[in-house]
C-alpha atoms as a PDB file:
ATOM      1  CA  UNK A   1      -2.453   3.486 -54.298  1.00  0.00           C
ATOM      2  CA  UNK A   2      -0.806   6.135 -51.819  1.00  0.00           C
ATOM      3  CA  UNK A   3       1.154   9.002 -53.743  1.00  0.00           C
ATOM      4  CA  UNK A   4       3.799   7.797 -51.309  1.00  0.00           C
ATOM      5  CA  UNK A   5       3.639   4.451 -52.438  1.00  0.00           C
ATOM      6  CA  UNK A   6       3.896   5.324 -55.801  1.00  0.00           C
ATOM      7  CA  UNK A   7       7.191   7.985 -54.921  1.00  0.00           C
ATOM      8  CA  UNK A   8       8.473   4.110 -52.941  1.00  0.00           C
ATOM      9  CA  UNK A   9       7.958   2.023 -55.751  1.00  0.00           C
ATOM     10  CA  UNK A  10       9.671   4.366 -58.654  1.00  0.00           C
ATOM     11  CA  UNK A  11      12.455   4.527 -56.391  1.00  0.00           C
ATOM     12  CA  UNK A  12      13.578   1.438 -55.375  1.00  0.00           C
ATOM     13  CA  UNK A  13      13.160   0.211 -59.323  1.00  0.00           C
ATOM     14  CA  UNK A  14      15.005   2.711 -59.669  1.00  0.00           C
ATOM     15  CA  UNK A  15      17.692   2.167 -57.460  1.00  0.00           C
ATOM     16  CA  UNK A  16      17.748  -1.506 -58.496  1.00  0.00           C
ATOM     17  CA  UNK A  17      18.053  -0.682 -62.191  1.00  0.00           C
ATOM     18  CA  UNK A  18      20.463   2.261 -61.854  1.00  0.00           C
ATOM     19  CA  UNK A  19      22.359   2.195 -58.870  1.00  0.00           C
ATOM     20  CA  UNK A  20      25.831   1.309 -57.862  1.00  0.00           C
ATOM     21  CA  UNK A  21      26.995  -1.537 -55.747  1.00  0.00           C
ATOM     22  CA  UNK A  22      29.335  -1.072 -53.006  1.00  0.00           C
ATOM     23  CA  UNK A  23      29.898  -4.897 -53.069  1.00  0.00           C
ATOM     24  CA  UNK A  24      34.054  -5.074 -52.395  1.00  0.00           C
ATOM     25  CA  UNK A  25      34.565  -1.354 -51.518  1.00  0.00           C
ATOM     26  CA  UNK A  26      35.765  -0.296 -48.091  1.00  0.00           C
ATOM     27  CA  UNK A  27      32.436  -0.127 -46.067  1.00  0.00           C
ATOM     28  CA  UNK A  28      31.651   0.206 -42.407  1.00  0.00           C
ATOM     29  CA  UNK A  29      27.900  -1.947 -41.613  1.00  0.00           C
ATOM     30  CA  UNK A  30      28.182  -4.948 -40.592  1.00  0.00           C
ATOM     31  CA  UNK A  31      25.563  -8.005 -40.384  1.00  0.00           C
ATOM     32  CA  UNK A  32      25.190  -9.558 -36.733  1.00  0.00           C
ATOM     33  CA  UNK A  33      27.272 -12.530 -38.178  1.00  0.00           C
ATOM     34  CA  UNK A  34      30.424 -10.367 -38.753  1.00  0.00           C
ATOM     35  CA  UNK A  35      29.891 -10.222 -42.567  1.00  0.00           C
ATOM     36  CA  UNK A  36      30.286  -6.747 -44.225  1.00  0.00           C
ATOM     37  CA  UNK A  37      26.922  -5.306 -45.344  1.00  0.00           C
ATOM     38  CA  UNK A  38      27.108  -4.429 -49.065  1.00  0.00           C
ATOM     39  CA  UNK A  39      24.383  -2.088 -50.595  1.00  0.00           C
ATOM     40  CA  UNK A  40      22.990  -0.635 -53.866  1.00  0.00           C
ATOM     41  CA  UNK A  41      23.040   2.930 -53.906  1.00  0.00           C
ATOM     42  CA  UNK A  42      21.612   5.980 -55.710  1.00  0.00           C
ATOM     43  CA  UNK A  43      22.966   9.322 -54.899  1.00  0.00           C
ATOM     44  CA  UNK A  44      20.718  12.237 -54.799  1.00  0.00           C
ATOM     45  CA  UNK A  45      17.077  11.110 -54.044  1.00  0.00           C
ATOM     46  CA  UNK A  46      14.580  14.056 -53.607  1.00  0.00           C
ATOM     47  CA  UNK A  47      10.707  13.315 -53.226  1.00  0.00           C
ATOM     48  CA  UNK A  48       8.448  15.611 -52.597  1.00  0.00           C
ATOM     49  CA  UNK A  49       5.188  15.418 -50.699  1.00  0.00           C
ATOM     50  CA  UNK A  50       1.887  17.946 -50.496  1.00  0.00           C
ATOM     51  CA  UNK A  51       0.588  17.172 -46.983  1.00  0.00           C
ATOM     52  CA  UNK A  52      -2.617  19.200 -48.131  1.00  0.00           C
ATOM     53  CA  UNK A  53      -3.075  16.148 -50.558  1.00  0.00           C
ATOM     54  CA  UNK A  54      -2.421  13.472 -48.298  1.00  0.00           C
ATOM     55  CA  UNK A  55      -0.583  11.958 -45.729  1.00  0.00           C
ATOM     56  CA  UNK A  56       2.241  10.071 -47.194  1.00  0.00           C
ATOM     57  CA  UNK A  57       1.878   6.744 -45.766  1.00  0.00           C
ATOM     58  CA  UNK A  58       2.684   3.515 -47.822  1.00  0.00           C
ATOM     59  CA  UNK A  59      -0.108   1.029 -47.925  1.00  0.00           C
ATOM     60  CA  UNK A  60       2.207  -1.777 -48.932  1.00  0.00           C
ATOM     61  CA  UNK A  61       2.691  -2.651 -45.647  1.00  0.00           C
ATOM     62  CA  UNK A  62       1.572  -0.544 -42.637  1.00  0.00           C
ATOM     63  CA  UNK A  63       3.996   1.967 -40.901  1.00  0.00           C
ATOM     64  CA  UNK A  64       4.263   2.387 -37.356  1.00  0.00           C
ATOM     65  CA  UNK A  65       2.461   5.468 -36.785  1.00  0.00           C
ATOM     66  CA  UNK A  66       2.254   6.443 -33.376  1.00  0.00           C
ATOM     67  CA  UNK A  67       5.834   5.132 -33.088  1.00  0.00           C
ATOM     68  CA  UNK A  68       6.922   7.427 -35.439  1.00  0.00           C
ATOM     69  CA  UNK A  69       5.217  10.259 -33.628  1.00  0.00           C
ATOM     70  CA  UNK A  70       7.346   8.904 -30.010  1.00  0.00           C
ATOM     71  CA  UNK A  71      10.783   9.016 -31.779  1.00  0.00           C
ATOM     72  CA  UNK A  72       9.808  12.739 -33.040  1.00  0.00           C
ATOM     73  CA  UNK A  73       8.467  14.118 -29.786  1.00  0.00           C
ATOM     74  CA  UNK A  74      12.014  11.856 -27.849  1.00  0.00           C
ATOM     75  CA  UNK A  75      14.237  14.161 -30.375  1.00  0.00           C
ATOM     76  CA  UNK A  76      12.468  17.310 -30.197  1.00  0.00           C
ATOM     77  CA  UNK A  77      10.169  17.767 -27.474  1.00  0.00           C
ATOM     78  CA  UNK A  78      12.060  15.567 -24.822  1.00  0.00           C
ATOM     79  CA  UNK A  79      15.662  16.584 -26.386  1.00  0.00           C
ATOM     80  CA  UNK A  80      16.628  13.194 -25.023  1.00  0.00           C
ATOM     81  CA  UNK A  81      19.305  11.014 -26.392  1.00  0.00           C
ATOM     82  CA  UNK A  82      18.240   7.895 -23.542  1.00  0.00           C
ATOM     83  CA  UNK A  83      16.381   5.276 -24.511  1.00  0.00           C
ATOM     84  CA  UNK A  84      14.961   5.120 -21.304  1.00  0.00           C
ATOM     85  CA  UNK A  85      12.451   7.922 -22.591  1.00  0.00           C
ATOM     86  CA  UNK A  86      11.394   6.284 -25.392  1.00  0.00           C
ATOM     87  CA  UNK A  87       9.108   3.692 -26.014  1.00  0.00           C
ATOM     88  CA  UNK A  88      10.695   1.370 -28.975  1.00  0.00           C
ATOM     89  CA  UNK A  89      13.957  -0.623 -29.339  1.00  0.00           C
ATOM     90  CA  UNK A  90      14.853   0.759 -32.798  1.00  0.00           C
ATOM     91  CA  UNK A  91      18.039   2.605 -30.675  1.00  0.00           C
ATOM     92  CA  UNK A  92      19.133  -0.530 -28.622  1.00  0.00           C
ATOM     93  CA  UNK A  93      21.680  -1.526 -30.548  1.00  0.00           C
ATOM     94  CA  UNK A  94      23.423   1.927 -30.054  1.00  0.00           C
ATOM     95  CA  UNK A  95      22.995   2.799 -26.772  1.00  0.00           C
ATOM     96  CA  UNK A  96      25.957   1.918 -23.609  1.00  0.00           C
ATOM     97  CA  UNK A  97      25.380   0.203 -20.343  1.00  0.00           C
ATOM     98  CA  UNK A  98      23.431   3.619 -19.382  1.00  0.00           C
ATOM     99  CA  UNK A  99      20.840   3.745 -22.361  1.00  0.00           C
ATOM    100  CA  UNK A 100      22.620   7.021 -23.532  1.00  0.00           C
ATOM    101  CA  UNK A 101      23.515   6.891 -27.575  1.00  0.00           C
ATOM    102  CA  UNK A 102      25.708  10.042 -26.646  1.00  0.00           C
ATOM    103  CA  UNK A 103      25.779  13.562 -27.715  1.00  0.00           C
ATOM    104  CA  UNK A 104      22.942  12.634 -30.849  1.00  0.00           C
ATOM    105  CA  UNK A 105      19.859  13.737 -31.659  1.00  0.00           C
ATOM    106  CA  UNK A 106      18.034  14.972 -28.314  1.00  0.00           C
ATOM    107  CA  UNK A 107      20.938  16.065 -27.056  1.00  0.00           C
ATOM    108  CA  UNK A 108      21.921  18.461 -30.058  1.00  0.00           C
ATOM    109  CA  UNK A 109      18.291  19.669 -30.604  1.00  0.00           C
ATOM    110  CA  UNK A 110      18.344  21.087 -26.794  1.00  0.00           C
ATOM    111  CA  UNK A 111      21.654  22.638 -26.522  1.00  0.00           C
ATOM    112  CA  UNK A 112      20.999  26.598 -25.760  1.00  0.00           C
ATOM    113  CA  UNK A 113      22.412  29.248 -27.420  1.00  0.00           C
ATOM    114  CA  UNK A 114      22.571  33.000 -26.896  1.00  0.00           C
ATOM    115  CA  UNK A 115      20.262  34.850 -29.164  1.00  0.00           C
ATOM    116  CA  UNK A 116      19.304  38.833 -28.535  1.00  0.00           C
ATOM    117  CA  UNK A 117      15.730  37.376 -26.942  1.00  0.00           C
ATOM    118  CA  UNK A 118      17.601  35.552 -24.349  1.00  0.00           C
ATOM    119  CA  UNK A 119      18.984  31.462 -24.267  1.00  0.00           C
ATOM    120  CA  UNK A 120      16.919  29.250 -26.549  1.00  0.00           C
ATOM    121  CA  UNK A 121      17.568  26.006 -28.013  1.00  0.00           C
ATOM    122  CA  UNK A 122      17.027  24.905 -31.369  1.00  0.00           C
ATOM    123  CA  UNK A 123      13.426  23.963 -31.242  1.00  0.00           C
ATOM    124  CA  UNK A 124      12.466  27.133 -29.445  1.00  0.00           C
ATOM    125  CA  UNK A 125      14.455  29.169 -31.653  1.00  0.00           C
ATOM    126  CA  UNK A 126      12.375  27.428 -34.233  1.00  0.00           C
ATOM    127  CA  UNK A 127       8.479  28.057 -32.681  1.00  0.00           C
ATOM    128  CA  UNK A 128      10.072  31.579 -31.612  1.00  0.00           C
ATOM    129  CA  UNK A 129      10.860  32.281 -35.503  1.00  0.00           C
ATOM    130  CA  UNK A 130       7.675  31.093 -36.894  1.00  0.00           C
ATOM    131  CA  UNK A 131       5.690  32.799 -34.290  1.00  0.00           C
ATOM    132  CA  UNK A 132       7.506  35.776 -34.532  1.00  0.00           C
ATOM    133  CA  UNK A 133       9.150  36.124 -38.138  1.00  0.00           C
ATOM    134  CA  UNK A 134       7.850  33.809 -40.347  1.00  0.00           C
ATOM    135  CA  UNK A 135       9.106  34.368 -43.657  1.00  0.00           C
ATOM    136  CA  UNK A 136      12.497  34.337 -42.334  1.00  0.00           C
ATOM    137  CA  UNK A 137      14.764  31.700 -44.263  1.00  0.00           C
ATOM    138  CA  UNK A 138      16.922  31.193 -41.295  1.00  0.00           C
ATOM    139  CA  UNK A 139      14.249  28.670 -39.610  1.00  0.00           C
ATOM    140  CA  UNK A 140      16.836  25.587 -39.529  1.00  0.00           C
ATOM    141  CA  UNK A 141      17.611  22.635 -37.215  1.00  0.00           C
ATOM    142  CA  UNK A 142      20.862  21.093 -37.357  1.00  0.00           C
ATOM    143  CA  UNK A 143      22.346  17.374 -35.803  1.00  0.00           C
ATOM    144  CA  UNK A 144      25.223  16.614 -37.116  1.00  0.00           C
ATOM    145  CA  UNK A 145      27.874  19.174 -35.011  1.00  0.00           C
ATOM    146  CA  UNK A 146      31.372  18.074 -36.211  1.00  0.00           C
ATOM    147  CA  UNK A 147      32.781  18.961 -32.366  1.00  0.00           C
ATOM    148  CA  UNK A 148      30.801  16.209 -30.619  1.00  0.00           C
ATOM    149  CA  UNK A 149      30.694  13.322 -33.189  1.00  0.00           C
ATOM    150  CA  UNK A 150      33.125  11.653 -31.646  1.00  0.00           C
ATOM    151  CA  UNK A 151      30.724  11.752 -29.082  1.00  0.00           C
ATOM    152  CA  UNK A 152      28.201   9.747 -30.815  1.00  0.00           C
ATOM    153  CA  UNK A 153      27.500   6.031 -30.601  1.00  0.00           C
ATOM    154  CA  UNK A 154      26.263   6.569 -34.228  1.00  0.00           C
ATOM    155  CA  UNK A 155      26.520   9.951 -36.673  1.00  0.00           C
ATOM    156  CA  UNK A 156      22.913  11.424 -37.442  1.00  0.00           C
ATOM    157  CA  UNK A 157      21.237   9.988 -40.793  1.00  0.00           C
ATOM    158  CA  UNK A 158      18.511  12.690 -41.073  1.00  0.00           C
ATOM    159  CA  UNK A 159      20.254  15.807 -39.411  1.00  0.00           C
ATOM    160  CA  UNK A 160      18.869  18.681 -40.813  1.00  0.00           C
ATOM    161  CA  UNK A 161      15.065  20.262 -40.782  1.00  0.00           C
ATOM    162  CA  UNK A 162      14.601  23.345 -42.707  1.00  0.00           C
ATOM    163  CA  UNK A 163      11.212  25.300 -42.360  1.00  0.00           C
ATOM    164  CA  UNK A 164       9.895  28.256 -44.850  1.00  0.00           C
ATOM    165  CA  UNK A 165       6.533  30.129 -44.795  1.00  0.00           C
ATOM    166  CA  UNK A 166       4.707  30.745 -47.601  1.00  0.00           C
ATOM    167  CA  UNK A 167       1.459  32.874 -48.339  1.00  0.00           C
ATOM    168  CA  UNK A 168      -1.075  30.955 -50.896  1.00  0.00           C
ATOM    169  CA  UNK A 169      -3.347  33.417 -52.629  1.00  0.00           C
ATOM    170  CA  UNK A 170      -6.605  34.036 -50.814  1.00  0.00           C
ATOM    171  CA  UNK A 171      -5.724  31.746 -47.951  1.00  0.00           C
ATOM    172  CA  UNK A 172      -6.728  32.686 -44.433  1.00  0.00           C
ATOM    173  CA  UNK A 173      -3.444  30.701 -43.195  1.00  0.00           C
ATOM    174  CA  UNK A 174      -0.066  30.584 -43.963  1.00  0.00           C
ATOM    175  CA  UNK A 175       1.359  27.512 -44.891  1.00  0.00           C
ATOM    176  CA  UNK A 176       4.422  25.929 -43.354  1.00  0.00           C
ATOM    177  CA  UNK A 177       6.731  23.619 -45.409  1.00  0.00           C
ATOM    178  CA  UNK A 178       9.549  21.639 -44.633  1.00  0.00           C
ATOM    179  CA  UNK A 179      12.810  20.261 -46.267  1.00  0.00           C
ATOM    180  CA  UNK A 180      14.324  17.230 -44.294  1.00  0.00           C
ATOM    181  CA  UNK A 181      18.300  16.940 -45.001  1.00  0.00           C
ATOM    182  CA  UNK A 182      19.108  12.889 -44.733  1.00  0.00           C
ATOM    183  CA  UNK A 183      22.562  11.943 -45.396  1.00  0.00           C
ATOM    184  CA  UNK A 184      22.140   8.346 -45.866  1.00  0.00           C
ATOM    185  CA  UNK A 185      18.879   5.954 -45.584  1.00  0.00           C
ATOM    186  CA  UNK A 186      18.511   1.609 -45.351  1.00  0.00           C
ATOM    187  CA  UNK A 187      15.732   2.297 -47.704  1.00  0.00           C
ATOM    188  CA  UNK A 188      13.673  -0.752 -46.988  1.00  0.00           C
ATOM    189  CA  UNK A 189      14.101   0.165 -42.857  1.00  0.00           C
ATOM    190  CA  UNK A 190      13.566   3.693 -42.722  1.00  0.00           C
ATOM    191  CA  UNK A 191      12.490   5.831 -45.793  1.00  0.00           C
ATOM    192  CA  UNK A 192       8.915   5.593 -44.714  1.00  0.00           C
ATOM    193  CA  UNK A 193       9.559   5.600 -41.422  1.00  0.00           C
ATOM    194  CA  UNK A 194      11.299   8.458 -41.696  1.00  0.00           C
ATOM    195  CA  UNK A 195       9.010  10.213 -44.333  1.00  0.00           C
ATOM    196  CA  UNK A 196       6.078   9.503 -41.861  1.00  0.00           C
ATOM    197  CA  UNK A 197       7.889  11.230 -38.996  1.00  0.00           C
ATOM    198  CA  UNK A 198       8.565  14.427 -40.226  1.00  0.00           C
ATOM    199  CA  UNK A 199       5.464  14.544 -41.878  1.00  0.00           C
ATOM    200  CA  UNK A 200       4.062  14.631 -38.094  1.00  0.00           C
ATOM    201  CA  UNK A 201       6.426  17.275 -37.096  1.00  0.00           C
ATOM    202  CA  UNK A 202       5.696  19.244 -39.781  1.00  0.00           C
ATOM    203  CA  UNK A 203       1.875  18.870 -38.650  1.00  0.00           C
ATOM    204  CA  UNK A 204       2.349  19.491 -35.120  1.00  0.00           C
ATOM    205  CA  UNK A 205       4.938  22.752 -35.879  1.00  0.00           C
ATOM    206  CA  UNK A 206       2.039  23.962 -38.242  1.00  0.00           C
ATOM    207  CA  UNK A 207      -0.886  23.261 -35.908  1.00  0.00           C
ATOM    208  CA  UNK A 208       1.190  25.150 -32.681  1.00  0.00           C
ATOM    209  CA  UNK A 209       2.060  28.141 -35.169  1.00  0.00           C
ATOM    210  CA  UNK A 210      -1.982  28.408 -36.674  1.00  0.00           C
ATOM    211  CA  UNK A 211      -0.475  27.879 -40.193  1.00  0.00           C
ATOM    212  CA  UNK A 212      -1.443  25.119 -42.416  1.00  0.00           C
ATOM    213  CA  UNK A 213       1.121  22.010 -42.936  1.00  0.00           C
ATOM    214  CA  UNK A 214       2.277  21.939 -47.130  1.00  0.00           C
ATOM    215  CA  UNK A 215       5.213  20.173 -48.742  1.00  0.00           C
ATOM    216  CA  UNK A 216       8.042  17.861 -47.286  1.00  0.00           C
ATOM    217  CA  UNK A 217      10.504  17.754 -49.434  1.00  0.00           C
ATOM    218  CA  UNK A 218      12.846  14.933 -48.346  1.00  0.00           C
ATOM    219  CA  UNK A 219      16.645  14.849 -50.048  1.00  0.00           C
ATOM    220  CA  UNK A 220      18.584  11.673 -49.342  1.00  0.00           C
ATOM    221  CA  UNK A 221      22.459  11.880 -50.397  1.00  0.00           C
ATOM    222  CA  UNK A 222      22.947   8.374 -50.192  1.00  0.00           C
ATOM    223  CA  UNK A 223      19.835   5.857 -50.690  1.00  0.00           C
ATOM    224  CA  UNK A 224      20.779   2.645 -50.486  1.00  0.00           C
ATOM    225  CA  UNK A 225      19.442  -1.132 -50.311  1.00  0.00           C
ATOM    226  CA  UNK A 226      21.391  -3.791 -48.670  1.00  0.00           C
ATOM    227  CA  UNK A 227      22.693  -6.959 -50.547  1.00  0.00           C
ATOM    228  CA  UNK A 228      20.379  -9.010 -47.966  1.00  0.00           C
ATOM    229  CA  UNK A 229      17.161  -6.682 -48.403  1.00  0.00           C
ATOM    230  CA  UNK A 230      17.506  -6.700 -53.028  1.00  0.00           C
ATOM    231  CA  UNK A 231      14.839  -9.831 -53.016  1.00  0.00           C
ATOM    232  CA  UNK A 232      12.455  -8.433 -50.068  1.00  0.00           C
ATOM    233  CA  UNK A 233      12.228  -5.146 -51.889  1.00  0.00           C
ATOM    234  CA  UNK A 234      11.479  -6.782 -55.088  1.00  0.00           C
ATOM    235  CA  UNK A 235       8.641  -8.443 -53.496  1.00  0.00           C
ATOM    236  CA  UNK A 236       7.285  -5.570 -51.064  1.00  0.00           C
ATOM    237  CA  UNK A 237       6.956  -3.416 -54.466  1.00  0.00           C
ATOM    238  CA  UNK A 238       5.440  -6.041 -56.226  1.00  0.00           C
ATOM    239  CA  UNK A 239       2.143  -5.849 -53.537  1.00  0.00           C
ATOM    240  CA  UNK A 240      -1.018  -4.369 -54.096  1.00  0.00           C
ATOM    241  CA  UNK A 241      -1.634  -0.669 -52.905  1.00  0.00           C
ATOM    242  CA  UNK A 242      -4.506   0.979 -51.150  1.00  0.00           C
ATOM    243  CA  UNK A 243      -5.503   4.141 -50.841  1.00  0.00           C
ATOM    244  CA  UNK A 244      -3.768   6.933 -48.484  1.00  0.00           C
ATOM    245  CA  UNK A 245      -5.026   6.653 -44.536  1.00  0.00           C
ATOM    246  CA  UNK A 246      -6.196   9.825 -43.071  1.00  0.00           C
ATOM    247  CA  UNK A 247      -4.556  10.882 -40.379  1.00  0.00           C
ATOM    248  CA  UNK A 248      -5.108  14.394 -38.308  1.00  0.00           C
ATOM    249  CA  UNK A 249      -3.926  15.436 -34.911  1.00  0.00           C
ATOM    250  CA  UNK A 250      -6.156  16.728 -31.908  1.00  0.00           C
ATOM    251  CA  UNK A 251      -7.005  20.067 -32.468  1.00  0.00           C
ATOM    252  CA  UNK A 252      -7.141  21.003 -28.668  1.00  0.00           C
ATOM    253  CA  UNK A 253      -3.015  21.026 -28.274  1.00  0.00           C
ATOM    254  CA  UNK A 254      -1.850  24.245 -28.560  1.00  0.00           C
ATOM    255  CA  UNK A 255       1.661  23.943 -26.870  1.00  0.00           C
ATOM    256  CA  UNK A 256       4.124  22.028 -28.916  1.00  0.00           C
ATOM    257  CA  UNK A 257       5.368  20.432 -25.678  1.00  0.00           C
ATOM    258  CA  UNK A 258       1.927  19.251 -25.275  1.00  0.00           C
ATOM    259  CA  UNK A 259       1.596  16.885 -27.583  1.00  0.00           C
ATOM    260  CA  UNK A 260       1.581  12.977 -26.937  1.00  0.00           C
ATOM    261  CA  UNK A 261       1.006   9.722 -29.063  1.00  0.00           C
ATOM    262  CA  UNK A 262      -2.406   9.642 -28.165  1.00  0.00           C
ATOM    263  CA  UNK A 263      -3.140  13.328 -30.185  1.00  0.00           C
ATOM    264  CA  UNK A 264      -2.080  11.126 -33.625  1.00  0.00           C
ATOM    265  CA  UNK A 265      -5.522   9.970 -35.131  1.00  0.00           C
ATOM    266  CA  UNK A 266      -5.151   7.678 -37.564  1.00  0.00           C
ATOM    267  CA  UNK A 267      -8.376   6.287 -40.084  1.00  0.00           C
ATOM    268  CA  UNK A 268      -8.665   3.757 -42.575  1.00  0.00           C
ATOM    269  CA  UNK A 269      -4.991   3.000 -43.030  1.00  0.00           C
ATOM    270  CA  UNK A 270      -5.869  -0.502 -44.832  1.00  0.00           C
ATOM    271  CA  UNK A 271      -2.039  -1.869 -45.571  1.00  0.00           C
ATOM    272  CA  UNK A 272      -0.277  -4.970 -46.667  1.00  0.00           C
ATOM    273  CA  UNK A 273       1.439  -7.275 -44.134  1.00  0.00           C
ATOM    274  CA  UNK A 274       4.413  -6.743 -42.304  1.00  0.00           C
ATOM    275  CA  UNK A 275       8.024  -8.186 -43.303  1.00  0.00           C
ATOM    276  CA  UNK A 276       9.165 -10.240 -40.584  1.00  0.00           C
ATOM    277  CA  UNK A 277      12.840 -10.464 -39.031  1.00  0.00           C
ATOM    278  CA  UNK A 278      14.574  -7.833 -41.803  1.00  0.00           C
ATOM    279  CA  UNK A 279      17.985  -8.252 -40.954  1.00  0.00           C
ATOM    280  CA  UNK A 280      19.643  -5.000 -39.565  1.00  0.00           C
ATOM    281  CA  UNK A 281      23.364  -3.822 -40.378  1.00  0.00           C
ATOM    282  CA  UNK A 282      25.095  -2.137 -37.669  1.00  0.00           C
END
């Protein structure tokens, strides 16, 4: 099996074993039939994921690579909070008569600010930092801005992306690493989805700066699995595994802004089937 499947499967047991049910509590998700959306919950998940091992893909059924990739580069290389300029429906639900999910995610990552270089938003601060000072530990990204939540059709889940540099003995490199801040995750939706994506921005960051991608270490406050997803997680964890796909990007981009879904190469990613029609709370 995938390291990541075995991080997957240790933690939904362990959610189902240990957690705490929200079942009567005061909750906002809904199902599409009106019905509140209950969950089991574990607070503080951290996993932790060596990129120079593997990628951390689960086999047990097959995540949506390139899609991943084409919600990272809508967030931080478009800045875009439209659904118009991405290439999924995973926002629909969200988004107003205009395809805007309001002042989220794009929108946050490419608001300038004033530094003593000149105006930069937050991913340029970012590839200006890393370029330029490293081993600073002020390399941050940040979504969830208390004066324009009110603002969003939904509050960011993963909102924070925090890089640090670090110099491995003998190596020609450095090597960049990556903590991803999550506030809350539908476990049996997103975690690899979400795991998968940041993995790639972590890559592509790396690649543009001429270090070497290392660790993602992902820390969920909330981790939860809904009353109506307990019996599909039992059985998705239950599969059988296969071994970790290899996946690399085109080593001719240079320019972060240059990257595309078509520079994600993906090889021998042998997976389980997909679930079909996972009900969604909204």
């Amino acid at each position: 099996m995938s390291y990541a499947d075995q991080l997957f499967i240790n933690m939904c047991q362990d959610i189902l074993d240990n957690g705490t049910s929200t079942e009567g509590e005061k909750v906002r998700p809904r199902w599409e039939d009106g019905t509140t959306a209950y969950t089991i919950k574990r607070f503080g998940v951290v996993s932790r994921y060596d990129l120079c091992r593997e990628f951390p893909a689960v086999t047990l059924r097959k995540t949506a690579l390139k899609n991943c990739m084409d919600e990272i580069l809508w967030i931080y290389q478009k800045k875009s909070s439209n659904i118009h300029d991405l290439n999924s429906h995973i926002w629909d639900e969200w988004a107003d008569s205009t395809g805007s999910i309001g002042k989220a995610y794009g929108y946050q990552i490419g608001v300038k600010s004033r530094y003593k270089e000149g105006m930069m938003d937050q991913m340029d601060r970012v590839l200006y930092d890393l370029k330029n000072n490293p081993f600073s530990r002020r390399i941050i990204t940040n979504t969830y801005v208390h004066h324009d939540l009110s603002e969003m059709n939904l509050y960011p889940c993963a909102y924070s992306v925090t890089y640090n540099v670090t110099q491995k003995k003998d190596a020609d490199r450095l090597t960049l690493n990556m903590v991803l801040h999550q506030r809350s995750q539908d476990v049996l939706m997103a975690n690899n989805w979400n795991v998968c994506q940041y993995a790639i921005l972590l890559m592509m960051v790396a690649q543009v700066c001429d270090m070497v991608p290392g660790e993602l270490l992902h820390v969920i406050a909330d981790a939860h699995i809904y009353d109506r997803h307990v019996d599909l997680v039992k059985d998705l964890i239950r599969r059988e595994c296969y071994p970790a796909p290899r996946v690399t990007l085109n080593p001719e981009v240079k320019d972060f802004y240059d990257f595309t879904t078509a520079d994600l190469l993906v090889e021998n990613y042998q997976a389980g089937p997909q679930i079909k029609h996972i009900p969604v709370a909204i």
